[in-house]
C-alpha atoms as a PDB file:
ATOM      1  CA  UNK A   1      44.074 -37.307 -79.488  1.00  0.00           C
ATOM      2  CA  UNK A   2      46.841 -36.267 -80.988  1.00  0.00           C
ATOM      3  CA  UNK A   3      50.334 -36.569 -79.095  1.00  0.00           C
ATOM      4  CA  UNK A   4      52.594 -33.452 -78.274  1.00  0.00           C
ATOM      5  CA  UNK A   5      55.570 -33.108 -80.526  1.00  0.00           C
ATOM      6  CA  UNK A   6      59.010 -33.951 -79.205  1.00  0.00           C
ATOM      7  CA  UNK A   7      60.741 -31.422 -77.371  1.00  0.00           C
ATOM      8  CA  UNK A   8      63.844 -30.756 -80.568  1.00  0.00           C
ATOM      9  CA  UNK A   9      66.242 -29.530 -78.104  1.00  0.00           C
ATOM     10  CA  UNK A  10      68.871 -31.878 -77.234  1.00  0.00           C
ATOM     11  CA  UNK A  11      68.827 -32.807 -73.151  1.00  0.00           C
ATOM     12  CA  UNK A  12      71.530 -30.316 -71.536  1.00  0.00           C
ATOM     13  CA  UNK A  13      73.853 -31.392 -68.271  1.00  0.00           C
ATOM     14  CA  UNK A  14      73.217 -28.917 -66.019  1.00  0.00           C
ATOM     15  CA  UNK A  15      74.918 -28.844 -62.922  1.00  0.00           C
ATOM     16  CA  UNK A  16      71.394 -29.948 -61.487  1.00  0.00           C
ATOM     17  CA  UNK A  17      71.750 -33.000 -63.591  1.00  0.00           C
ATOM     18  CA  UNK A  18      75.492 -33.689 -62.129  1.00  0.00           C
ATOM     19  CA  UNK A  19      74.351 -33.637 -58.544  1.00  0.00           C
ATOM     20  CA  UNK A  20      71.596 -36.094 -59.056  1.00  0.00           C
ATOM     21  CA  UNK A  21      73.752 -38.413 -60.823  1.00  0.00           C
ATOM     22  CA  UNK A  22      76.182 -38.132 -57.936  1.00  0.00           C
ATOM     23  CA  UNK A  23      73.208 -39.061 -55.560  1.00  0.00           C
ATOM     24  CA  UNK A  24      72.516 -42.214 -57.726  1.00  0.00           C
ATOM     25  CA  UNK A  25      76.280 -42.958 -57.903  1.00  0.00           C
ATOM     26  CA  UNK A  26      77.028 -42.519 -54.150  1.00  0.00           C
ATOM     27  CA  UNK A  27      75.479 -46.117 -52.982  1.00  0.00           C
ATOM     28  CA  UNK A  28      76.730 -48.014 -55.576  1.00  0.00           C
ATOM     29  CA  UNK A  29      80.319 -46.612 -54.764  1.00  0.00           C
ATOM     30  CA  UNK A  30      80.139 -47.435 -51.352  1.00  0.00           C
ATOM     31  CA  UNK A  31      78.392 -50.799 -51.747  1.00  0.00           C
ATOM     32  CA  UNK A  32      80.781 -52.084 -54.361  1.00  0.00           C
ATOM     33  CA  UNK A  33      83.777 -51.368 -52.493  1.00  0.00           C
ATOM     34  CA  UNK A  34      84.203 -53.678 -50.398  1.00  0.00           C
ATOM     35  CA  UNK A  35      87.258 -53.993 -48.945  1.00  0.00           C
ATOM     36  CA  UNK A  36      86.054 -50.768 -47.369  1.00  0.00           C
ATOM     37  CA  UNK A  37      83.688 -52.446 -44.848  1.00  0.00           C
ATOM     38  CA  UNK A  38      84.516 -56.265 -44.928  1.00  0.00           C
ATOM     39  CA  UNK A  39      85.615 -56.112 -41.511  1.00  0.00           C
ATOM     40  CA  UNK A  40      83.640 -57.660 -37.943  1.00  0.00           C
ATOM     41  CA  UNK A  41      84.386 -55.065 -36.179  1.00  0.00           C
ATOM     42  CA  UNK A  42      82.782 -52.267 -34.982  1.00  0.00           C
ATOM     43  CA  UNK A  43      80.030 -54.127 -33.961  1.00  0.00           C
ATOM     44  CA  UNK A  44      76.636 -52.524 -33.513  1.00  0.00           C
ATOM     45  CA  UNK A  45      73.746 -54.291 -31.044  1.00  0.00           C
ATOM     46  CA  UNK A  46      75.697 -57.903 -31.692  1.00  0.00           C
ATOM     47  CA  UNK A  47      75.953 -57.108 -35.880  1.00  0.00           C
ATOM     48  CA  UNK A  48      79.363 -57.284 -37.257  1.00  0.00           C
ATOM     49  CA  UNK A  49      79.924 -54.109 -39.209  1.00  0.00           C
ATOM     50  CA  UNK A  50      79.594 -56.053 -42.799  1.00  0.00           C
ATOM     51  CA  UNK A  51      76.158 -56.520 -42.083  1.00  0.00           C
ATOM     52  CA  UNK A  52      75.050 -53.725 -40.209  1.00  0.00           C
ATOM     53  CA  UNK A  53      76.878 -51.187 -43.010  1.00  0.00           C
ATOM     54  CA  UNK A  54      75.521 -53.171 -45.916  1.00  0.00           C
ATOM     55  CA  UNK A  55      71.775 -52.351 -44.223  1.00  0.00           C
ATOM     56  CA  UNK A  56      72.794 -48.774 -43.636  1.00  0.00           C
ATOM     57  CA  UNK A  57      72.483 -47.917 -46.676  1.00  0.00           C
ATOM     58  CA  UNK A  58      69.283 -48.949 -47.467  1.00  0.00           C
ATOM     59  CA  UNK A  59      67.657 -45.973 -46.362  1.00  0.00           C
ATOM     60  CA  UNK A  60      70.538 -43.760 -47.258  1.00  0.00           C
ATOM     61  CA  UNK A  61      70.470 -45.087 -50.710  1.00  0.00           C
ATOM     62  CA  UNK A  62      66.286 -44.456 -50.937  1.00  0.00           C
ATOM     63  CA  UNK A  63      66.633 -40.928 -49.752  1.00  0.00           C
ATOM     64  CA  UNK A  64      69.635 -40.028 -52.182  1.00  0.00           C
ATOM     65  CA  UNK A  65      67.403 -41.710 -54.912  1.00  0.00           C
ATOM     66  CA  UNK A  66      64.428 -39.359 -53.818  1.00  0.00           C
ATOM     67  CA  UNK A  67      66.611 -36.507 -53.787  1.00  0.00           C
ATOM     68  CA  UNK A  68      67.662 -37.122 -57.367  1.00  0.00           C
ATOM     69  CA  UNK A  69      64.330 -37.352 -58.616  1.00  0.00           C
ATOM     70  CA  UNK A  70      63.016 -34.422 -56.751  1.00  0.00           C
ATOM     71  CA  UNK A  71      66.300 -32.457 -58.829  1.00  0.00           C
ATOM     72  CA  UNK A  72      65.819 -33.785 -61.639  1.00  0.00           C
ATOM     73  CA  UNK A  73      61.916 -33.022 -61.444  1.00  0.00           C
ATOM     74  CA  UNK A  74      62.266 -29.397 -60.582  1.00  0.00           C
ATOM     75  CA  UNK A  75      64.671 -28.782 -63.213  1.00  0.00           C
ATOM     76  CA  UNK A  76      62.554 -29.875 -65.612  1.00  0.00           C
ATOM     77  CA  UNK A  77      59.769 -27.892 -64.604  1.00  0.00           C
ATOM     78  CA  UNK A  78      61.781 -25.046 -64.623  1.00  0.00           C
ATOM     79  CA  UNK A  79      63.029 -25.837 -68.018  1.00  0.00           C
ATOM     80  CA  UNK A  80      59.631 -25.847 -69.581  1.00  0.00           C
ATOM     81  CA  UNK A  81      58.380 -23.045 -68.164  1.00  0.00           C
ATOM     82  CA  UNK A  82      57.014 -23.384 -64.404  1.00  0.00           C
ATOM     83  CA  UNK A  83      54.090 -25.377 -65.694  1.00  0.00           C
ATOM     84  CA  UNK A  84      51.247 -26.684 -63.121  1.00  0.00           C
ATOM     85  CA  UNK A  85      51.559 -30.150 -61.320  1.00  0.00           C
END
């Protein structure tokens, strides 16, 4: 079975493109800055806030990932043409 050409045109930043990498960018901004949260205090159910930010964004960071995927996704659907699945 033959395999489908590939596509010539060069990959294009779209604005689409620029949100998604902000999404991806976003935890790693806020997780390597630390002088941001390396504090104890506010504490949250006993946690010193180090911790309990840190831990934060763990779900944050999964549902920005999602979101950039899903983006990226639909723009490339839309790019070639709508196509099923």
């Amino acid at each position: 079975m033959p395999e489908a050409p590939p596509d010539p045109r060069p990959p294009v930043i779209t604005p689409i493109r620029v949100l998604a990498g902000l999404c991806l960018l976003a935890p790693f901004v806020a997780l390597l800055w630390v002088d941001s949260y390396s504090r104890m205090t506010p504490a949250f159910i006993g946690i010193p806030f180090f911790y309990w930010y840190q831990m934060a964004w763990v779900p944050v960071a999964a549902a920005l990932t999602y979101t950039a995927y899903a983006l990226v996704r639909r723009e490339e659907r839309a790019r070639k043409g709508g196509g099923a699945k």
